[in-house]
Protein backbone atom coordinates (compact mmCIF):
# COMPACT_ATOMS: atom_id res chain seq x y z
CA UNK A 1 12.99 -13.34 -10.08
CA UNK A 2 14.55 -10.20 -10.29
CA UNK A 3 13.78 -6.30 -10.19
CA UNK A 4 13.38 -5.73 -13.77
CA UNK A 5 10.76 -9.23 -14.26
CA UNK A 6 8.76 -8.16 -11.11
CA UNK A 7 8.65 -4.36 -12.73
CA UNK A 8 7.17 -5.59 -16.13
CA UNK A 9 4.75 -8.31 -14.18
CA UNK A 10 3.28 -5.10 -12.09
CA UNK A 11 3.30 -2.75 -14.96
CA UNK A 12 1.18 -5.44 -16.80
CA UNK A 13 -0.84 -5.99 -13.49
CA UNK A 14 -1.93 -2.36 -13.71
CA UNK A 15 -2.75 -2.09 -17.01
CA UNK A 16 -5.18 -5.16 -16.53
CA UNK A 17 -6.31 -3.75 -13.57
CA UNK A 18 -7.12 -0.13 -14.93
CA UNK A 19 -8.98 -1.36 -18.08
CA UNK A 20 -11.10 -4.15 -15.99
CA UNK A 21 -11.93 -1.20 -13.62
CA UNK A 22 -12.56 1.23 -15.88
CA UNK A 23 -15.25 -0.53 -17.79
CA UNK A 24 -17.20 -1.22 -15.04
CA UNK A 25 -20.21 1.00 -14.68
CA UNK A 26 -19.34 3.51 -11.52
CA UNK A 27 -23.36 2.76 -10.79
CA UNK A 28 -22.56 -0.92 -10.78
CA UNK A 29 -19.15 -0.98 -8.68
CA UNK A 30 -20.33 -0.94 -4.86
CA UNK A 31 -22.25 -3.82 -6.05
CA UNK A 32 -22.25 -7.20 -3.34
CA UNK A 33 -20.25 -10.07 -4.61
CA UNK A 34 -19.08 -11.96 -1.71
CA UNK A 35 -17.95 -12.66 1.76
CA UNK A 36 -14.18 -12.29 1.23
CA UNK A 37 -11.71 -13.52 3.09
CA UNK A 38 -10.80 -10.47 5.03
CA UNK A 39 -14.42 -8.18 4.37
CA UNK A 40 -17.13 -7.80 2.02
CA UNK A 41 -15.68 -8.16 -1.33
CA UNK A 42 -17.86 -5.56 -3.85
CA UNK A 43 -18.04 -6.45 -7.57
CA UNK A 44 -15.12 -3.75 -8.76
CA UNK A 45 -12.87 -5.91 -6.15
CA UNK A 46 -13.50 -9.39 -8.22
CA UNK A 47 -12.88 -7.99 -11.48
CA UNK A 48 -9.60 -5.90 -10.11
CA UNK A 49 -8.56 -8.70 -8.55
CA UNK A 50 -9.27 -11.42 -11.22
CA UNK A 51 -7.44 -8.67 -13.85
CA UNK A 52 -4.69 -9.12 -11.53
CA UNK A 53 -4.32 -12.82 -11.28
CA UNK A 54 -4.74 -13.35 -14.32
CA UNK A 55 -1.58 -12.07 -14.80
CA UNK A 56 0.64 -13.22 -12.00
CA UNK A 57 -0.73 -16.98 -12.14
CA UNK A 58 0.81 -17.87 -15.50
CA UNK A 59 4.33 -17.30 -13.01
CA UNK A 60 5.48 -19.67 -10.32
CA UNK A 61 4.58 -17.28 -7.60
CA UNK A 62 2.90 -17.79 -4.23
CA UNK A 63 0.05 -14.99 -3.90
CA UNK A 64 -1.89 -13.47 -1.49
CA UNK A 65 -4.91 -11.37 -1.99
CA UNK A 66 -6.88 -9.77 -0.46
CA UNK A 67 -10.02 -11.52 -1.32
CA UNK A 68 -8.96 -14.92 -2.55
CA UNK A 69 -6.63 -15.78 0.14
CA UNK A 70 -2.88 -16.94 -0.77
CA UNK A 71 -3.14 -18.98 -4.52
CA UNK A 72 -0.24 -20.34 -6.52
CA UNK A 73 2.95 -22.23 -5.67
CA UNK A 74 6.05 -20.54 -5.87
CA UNK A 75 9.49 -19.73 -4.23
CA UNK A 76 8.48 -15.95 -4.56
CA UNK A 77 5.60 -14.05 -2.60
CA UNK A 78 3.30 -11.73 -3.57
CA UNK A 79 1.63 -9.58 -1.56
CA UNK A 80 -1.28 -8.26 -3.73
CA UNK A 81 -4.21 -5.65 -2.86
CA UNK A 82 -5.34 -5.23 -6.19
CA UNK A 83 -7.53 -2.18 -5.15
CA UNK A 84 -6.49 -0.29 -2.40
CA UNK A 85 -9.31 2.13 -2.23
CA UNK A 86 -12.60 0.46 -2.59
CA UNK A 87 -14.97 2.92 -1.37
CA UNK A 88 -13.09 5.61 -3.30
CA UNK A 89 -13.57 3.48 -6.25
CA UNK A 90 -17.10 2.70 -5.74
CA UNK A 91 -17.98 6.92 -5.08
CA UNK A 92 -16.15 7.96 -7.94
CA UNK A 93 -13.21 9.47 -5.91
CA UNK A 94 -10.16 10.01 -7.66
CA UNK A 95 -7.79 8.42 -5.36
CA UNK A 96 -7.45 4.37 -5.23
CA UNK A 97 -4.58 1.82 -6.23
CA UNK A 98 -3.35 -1.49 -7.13
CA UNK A 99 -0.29 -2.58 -4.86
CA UNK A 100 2.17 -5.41 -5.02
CA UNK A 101 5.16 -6.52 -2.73
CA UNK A 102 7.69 -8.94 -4.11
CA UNK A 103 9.09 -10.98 -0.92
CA UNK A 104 11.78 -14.30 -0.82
CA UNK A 105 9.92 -15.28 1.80
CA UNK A 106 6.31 -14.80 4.09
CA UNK A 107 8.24 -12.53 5.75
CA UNK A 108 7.76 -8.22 4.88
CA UNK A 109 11.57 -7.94 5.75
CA UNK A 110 12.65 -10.15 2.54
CA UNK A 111 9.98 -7.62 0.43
CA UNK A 112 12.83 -6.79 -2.14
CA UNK A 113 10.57 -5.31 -5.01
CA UNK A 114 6.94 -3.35 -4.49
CA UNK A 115 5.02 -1.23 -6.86
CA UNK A 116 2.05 1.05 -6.07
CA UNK A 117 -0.11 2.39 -9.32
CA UNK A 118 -2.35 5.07 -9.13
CA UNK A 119 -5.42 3.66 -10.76
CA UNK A 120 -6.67 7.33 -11.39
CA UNK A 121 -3.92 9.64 -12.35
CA UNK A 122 -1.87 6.69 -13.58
CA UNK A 123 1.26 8.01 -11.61
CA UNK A 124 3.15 4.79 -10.86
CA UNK A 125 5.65 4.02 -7.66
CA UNK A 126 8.54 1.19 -7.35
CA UNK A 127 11.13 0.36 -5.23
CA UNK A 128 13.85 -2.26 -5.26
CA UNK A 129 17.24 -0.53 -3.92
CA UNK A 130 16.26 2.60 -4.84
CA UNK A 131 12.60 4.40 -5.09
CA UNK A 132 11.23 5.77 -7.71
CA UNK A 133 8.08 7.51 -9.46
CA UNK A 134 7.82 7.91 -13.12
CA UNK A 135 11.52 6.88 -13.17
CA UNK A 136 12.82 9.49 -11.13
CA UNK A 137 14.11 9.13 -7.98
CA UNK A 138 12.03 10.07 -4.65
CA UNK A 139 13.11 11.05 -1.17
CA UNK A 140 11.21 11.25 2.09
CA UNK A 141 10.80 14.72 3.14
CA UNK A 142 12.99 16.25 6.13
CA UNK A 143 10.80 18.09 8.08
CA UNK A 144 11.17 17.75 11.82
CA UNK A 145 9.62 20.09 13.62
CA UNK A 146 5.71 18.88 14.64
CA UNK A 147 4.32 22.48 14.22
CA UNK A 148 5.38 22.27 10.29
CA UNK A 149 4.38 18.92 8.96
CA UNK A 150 1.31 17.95 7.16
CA UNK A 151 0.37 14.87 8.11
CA UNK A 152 -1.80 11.46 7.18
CA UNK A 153 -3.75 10.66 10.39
CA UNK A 154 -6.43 7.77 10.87
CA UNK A 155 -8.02 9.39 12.79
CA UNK A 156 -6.83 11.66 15.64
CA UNK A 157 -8.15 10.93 18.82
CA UNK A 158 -6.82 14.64 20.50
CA UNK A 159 -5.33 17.59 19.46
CA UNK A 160 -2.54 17.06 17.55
CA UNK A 161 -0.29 19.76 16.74
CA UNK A 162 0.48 19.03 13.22
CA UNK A 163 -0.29 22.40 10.24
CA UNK A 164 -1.87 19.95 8.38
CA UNK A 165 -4.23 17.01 8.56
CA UNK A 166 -5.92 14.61 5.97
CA UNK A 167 -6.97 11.04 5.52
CA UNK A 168 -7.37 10.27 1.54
CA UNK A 169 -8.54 6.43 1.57
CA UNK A 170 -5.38 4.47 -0.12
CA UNK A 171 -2.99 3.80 2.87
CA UNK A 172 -0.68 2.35 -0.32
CA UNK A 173 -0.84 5.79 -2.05
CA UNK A 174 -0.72 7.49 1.05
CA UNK A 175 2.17 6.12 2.26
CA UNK A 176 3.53 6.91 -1.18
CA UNK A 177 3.09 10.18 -1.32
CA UNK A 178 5.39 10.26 2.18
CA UNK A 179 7.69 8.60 0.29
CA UNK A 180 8.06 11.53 -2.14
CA UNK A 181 7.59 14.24 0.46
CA UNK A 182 4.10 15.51 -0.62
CA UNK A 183 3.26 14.75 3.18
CA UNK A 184 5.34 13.82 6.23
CA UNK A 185 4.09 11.26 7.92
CA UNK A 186 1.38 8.62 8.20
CA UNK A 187 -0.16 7.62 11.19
CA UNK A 188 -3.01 5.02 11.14
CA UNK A 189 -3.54 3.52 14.85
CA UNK A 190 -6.76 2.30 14.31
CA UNK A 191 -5.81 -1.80 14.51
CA UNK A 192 -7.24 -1.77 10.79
CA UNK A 193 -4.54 -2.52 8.76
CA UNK A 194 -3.46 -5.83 7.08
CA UNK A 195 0.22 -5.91 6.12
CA UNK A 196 -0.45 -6.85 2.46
CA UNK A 197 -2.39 -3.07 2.19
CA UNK A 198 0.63 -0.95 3.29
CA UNK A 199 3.60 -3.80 2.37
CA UNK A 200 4.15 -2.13 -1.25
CA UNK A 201 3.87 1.21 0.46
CA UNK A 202 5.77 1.27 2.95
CA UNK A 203 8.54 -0.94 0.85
CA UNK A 204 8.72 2.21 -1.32
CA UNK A 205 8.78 4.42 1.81
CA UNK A 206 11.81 3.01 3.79
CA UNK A 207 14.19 2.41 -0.02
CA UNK A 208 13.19 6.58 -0.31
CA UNK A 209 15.24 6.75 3.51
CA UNK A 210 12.10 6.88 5.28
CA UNK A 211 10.72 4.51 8.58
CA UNK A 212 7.80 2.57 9.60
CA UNK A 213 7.33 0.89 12.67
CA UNK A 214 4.35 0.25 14.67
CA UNK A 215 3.03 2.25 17.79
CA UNK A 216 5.55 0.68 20.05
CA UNK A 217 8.19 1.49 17.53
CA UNK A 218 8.58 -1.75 16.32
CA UNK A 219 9.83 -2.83 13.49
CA UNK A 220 7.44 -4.62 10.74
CA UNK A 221 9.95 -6.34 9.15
CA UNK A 222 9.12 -9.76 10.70
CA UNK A 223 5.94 -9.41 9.87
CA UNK A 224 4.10 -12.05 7.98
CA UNK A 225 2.08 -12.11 5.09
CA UNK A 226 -1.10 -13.07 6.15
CA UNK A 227 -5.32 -11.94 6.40
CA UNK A 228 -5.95 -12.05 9.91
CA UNK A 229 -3.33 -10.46 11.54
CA UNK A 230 -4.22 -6.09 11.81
CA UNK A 231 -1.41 -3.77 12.72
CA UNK A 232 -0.84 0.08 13.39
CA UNK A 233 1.64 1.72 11.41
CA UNK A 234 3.85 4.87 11.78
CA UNK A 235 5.83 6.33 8.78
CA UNK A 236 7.88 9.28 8.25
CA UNK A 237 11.74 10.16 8.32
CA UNK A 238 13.89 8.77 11.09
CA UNK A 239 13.64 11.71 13.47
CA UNK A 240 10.24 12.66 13.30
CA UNK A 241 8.98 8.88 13.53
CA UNK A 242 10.86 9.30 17.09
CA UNK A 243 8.86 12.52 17.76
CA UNK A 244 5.75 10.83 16.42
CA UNK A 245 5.99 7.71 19.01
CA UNK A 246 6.68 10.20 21.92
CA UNK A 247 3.60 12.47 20.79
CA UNK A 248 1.26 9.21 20.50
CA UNK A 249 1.94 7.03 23.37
């Protein structure tokens, strides 16, 4: 598969996705549905992630969700979270997402397409070599100086010496908007995170020049698609990210 097929599959993954969202009753979206595989699944996560599959199983592609568990045969992964968000969603708070990563293999660090798409202003993100929203190029931002940046936290455990600090509730859009320089970093040490919510992310993140490692400064590159495994995550430019590892260890 190449850049341009997995571009028109995610386009046509989000427009699924909006319209099965969107007609389901905000009073009716928090509702139970199931034990998923990784959490609670609520009713708007079914029908956003059955919009989604719906779509991407007519292709030979192997798939992991974040309810369903991996579905499909395929020599090309998918990393899906087909709404990144949920309690946004379910409150009625503008900001939640449908993510996909693209991989040749399990592995993050063969990710060679992802696309994040902003469920509520309908701004879209995608990166293969390049990133990109709305078609035009993005760029991390090249602040370096800790006193200056405004920053995505979960959630600070001291005094932190950032001018600005916010946690929105889409770590895909989040790490997004990094990518494009609306903030400078994101920083979510909380052991939370499953690759597959960041992977699309954070794939647009590093092809705008940016960095994400974990809190050892790792790299995630080897890390594999899967539900159990939680991770940390720092993002932001090369030389802050070094700043940022020194400030949290």
């Amino acid at each position: 598969m190449d850049e341009k097929k997995a571009l028109e599959l995610s386009r046509e993954v989000a427009k699924r996705v909006l319209k099965a969202v969107n007609s389901l009753p905000l009073e009716r979206r928090g509702e139970f549905f199931a034990f998923g595989k990784s959490s609670v699944t609520k009713l708007v996560d079914k029908v956003a992630e059955d919009a989604a599959l719906e779509v991407l199983r007519k292709e030979k592609l192997r798939i992991l969700s974040e309810e369903c568990g991996y579905v499909g045969e395929g020599d090309v992964f998918v990393a899906l979270d087909p709404l990144d968000g949920t309690f946004n969603a379910v409150r009625g708070i503008p900001i939640y997402s449908v993510s996909l990563c693209f991989s040749d293999s399990e592995k993050f660090g063969d990710a060679f397409f992802s696309y994040v798409f902003n469920l509520c202003s309908r701004d879209e993100y995608y990166a293969g070599e390049m990133a990109f929203k709305n078609e035009k190029e993005i760029k991390v931002g090249g602040k370096e100086n800790l006193e200056e940046i405004n920053a995505v936290v979960y959630y600070p455990d001291r005094p932190l010496p950032f001018k600005r600090i916010r946690a929105l509730g889409s770590a895909a859009l989040e790490t997004c908007f990094v990518a494009e320089g609306i903030f400078d970093c994101f920083i979510d040490l909380r052991g939370m995170l499953r690759i597959f919510d960041v992977a699309g992310g954070i794939c647009i993140l590093e092809r705008a020049g940016g960095v994400a490692v974990d809190e050892r400064g790792n790299s995630l590159k080897n890390k594999r698609f899967e539900i159990s495994e939680r991770i940390n995550v720092v993002a932001s430019n090369k030389i802050l990210c070094k700043k940022l590892l020194e400030l949290i260890v």
